[in-house]
PDB file of N, CA and C in Angstrom:
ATOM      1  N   UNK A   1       0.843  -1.184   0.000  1.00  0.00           N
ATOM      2  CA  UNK A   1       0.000   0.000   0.000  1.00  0.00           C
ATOM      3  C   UNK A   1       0.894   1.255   0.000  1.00  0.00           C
ATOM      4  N   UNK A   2       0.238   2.309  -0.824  1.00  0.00           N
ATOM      5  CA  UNK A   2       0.738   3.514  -1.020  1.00  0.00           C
ATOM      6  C   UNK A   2       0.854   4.518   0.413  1.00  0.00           C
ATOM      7  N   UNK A   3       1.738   5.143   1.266  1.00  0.00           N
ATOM      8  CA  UNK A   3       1.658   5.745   2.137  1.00  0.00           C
ATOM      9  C   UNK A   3       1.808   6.982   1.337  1.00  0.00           C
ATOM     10  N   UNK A   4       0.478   7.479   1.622  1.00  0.00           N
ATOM     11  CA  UNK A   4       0.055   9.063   0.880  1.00  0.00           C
ATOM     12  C   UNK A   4       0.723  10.024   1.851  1.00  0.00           C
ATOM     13  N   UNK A   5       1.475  10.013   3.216  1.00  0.00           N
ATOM     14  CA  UNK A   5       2.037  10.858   4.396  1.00  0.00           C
ATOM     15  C   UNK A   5       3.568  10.712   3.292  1.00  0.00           C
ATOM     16  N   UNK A   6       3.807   9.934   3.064  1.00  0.00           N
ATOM     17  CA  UNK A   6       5.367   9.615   2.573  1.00  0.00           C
ATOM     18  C   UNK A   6       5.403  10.530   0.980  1.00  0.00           C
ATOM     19  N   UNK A   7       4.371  10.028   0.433  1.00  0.00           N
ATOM     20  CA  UNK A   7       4.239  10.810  -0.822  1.00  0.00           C
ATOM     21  C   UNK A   7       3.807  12.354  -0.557  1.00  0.00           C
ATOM     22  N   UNK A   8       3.408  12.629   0.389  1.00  0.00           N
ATOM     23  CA  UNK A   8       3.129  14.173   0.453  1.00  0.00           C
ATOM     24  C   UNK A   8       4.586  15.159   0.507  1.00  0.00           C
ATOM     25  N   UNK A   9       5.106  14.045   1.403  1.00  0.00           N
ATOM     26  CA  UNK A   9       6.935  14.686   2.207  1.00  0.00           C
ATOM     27  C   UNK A   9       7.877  14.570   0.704  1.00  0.00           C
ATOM     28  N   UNK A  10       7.094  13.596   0.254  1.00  0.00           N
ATOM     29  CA  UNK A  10       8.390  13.989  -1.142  1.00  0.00           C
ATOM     30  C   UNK A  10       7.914  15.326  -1.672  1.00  0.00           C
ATOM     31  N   UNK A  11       6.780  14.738  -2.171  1.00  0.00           N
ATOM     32  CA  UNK A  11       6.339  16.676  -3.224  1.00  0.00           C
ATOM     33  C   UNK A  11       6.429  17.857  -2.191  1.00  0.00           C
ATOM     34  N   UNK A  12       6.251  17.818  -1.491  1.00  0.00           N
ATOM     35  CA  UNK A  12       7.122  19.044  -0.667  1.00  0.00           C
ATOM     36  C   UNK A  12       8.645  19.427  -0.665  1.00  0.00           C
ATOM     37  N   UNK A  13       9.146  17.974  -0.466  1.00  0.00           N
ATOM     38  CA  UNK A  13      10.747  18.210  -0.366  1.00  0.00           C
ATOM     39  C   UNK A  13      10.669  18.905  -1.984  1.00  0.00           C
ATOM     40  N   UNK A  14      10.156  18.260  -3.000  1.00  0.00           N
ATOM     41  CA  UNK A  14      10.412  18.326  -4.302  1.00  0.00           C
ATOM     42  C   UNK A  14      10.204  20.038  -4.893  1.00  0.00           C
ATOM     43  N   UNK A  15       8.881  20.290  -4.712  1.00  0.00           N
ATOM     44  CA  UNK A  15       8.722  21.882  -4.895  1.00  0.00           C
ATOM     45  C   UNK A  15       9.372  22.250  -4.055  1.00  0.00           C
ATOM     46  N   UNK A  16      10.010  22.029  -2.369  1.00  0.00           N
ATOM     47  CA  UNK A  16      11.573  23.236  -2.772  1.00  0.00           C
ATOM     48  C   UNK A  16      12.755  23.280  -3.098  1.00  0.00           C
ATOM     49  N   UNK A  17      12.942  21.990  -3.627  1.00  0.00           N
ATOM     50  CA  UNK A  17      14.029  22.107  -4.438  1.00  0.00           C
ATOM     51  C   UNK A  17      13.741  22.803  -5.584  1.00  0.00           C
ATOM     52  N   UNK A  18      12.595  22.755  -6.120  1.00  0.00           N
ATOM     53  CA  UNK A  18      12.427  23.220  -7.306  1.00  0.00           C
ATOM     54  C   UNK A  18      12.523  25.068  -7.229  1.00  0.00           C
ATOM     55  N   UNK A  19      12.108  25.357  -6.502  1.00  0.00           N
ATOM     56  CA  UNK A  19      11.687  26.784  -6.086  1.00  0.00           C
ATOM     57  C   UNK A  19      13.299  27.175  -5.499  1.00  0.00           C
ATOM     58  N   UNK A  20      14.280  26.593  -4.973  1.00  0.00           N
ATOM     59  CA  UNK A  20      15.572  27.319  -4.632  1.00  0.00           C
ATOM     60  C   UNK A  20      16.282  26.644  -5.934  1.00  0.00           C
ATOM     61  N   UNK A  21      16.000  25.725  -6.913  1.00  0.00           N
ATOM     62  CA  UNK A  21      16.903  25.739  -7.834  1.00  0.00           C
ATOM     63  C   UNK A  21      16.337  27.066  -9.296  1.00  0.00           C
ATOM     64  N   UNK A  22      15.069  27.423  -8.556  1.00  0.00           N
ATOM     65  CA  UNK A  22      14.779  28.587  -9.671  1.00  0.00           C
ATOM     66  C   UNK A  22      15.385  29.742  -9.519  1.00  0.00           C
ATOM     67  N   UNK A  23      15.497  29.739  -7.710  1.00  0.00           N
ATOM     68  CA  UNK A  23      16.555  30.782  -6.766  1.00  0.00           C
ATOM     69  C   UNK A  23      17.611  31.316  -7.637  1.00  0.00           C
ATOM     70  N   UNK A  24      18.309  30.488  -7.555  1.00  0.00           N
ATOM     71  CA  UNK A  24      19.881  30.154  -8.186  1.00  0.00           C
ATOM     72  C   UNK A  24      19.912  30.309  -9.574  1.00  0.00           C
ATOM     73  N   UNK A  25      18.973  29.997 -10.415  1.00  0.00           N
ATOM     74  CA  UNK A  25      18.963  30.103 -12.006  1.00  0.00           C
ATOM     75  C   UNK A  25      19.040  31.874 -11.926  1.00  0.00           C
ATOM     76  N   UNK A  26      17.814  32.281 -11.599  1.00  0.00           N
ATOM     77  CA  UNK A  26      18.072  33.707 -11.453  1.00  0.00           C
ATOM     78  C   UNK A  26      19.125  34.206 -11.114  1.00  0.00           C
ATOM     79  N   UNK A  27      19.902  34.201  -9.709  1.00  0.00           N
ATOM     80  CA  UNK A  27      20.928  34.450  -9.486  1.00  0.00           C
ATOM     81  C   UNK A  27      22.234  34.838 -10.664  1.00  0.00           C
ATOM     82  N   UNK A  28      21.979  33.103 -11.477  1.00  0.00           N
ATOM     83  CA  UNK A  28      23.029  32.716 -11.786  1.00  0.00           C
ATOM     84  C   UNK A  28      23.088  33.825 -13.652  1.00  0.00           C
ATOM     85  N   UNK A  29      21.770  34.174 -13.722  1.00  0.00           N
ATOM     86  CA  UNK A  29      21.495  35.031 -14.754  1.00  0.00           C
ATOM     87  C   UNK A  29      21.830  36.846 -14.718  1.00  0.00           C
ATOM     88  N   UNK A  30      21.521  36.993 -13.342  1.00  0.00           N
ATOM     89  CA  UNK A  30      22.070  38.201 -12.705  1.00  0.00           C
ATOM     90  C   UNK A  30      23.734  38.596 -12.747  1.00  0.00           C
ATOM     91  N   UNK A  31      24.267  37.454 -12.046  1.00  0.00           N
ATOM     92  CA  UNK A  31      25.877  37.425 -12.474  1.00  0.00           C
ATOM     93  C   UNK A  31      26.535  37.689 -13.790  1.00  0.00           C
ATOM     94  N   UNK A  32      25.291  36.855 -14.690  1.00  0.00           N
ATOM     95  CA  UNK A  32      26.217  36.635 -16.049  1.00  0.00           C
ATOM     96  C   UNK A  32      25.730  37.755 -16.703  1.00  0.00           C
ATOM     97  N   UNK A  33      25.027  38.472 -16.699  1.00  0.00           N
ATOM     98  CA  UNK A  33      24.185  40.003 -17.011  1.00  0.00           C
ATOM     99  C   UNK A  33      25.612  40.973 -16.422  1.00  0.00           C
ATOM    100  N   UNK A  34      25.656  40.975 -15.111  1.00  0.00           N
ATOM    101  CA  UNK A  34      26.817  42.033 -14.361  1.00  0.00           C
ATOM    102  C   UNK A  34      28.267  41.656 -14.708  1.00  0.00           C
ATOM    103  N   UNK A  35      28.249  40.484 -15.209  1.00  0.00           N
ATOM    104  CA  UNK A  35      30.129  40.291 -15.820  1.00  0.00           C
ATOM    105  C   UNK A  35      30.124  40.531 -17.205  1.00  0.00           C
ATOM    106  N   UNK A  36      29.129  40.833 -17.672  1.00  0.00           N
ATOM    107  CA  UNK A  36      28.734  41.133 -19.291  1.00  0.00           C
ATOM    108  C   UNK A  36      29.443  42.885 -19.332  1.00  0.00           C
ATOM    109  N   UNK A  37      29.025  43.247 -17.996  1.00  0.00           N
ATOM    110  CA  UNK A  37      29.064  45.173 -18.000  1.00  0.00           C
ATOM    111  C   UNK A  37      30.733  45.192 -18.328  1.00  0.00           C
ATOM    112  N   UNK A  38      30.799  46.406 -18.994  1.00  0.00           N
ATOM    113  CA  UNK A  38      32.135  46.851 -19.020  1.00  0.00           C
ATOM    114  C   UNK A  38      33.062  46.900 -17.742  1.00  0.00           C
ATOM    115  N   UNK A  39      31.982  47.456 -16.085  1.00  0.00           N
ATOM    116  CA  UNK A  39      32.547  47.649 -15.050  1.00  0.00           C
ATOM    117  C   UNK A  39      32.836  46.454 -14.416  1.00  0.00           C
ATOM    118  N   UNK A  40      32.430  45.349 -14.841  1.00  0.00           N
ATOM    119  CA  UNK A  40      33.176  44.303 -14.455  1.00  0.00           C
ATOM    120  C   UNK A  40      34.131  43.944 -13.706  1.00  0.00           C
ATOM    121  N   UNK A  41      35.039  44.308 -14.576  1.00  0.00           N
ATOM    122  CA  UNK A  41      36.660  43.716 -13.729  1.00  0.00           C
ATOM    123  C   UNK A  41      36.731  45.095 -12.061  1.00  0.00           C
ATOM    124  N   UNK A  42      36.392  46.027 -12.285  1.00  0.00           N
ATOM    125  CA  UNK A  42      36.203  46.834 -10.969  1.00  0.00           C
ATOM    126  C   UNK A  42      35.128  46.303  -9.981  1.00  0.00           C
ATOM    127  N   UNK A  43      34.202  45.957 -10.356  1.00  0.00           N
ATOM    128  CA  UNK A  43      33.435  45.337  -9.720  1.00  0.00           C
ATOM    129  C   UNK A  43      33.905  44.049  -8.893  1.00  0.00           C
ATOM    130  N   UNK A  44      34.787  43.319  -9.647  1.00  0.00           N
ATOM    131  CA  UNK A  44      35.274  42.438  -9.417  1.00  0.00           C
ATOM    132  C   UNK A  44      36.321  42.466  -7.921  1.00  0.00           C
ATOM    133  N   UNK A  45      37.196  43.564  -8.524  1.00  0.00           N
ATOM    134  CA  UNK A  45      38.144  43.734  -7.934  1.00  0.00           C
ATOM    135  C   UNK A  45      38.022  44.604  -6.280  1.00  0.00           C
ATOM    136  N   UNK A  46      37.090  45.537  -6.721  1.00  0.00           N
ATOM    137  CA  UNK A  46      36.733  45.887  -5.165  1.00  0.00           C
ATOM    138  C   UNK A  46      35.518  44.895  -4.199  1.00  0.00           C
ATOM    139  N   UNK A  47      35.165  43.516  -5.119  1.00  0.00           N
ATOM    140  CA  UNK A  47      34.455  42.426  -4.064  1.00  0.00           C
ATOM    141  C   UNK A  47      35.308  41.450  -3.636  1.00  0.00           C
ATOM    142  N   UNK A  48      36.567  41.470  -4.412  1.00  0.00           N
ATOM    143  CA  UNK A  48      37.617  40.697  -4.148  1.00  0.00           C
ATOM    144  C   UNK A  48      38.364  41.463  -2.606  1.00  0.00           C
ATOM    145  N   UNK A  49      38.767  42.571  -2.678  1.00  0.00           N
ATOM    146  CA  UNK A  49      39.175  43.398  -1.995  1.00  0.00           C
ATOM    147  C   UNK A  49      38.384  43.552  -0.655  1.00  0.00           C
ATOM    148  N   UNK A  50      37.569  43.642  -0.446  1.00  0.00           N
ATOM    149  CA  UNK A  50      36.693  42.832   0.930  1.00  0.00           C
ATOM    150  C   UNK A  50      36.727  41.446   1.514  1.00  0.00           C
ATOM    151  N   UNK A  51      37.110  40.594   0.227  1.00  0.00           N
ATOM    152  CA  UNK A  51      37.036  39.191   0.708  1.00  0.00           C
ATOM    153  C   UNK A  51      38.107  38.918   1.368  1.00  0.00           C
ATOM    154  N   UNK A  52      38.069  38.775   2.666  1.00  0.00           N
ATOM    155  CA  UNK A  52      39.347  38.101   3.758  1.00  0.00           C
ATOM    156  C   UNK A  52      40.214  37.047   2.762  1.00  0.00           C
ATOM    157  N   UNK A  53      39.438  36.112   1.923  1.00  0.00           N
ATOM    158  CA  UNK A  53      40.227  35.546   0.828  1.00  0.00           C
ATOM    159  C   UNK A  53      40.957  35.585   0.046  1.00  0.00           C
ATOM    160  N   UNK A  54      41.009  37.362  -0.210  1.00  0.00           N
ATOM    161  CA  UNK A  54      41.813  37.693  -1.375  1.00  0.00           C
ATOM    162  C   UNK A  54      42.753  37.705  -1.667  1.00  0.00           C
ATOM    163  N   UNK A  55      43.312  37.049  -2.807  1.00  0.00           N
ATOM    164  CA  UNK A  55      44.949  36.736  -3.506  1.00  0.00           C
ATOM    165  C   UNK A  55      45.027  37.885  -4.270  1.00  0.00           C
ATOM    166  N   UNK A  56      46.370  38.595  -3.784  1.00  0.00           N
ATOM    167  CA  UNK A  56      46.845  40.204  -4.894  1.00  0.00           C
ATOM    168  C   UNK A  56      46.775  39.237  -6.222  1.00  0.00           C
ATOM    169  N   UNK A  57      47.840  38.341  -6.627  1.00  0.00           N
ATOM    170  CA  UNK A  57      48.027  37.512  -7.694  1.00  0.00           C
ATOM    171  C   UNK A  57      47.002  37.669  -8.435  1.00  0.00           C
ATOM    172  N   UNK A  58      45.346  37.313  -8.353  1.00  0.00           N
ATOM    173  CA  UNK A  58      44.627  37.261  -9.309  1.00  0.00           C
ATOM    174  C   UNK A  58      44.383  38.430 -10.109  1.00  0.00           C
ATOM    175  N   UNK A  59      44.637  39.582  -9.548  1.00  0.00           N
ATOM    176  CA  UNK A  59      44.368  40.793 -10.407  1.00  0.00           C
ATOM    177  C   UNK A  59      45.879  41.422 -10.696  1.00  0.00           C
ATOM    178  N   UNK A  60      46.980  40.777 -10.622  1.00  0.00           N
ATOM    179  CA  UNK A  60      48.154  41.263 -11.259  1.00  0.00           C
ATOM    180  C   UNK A  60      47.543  41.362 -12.882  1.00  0.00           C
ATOM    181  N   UNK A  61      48.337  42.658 -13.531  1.00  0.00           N
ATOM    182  CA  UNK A  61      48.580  42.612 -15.139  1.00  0.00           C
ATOM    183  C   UNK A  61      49.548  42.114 -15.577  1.00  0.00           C
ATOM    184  N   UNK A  62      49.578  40.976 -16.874  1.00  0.00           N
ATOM    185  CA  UNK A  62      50.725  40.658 -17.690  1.00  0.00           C
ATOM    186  C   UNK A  62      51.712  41.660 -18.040  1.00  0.00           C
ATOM    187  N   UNK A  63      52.810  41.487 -18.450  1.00  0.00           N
ATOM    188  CA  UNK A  63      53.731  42.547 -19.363  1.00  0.00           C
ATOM    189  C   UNK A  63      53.620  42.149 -20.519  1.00  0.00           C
TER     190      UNK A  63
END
């Protein structure tokens, strides 16, 4: 027999995955819209520049 309590907990789990992977699509459309801008690499560089993470190295220029 079908436990309709078990099948409810999936489609729940399921619409929010669905609903935070729509989260993230957006997100992920927003980013690629703002690295498209010319201001980009500044943008970049002063969120880098906050990040406790930040390596000088990645924004060195070639010769």
């Amino acid at each position: 027999m079908i436990d309709l309590r078990a099948v409810q907990a999936e489609l729940t789990h399921a619409r929010a995955a669905r609903v935070a992977l729509e989260a993230a699509e957006c997100e992920i459309e927003a980013l690629v819209q703002d690295m498209q801008s010319p201001a980009w690499p500044r943008v970049a560089l002063v969120d880098a520049l906050l990040d406790e993470t930040y390596d000088p190295h990645l924004f060195q220029r070639r010769n």
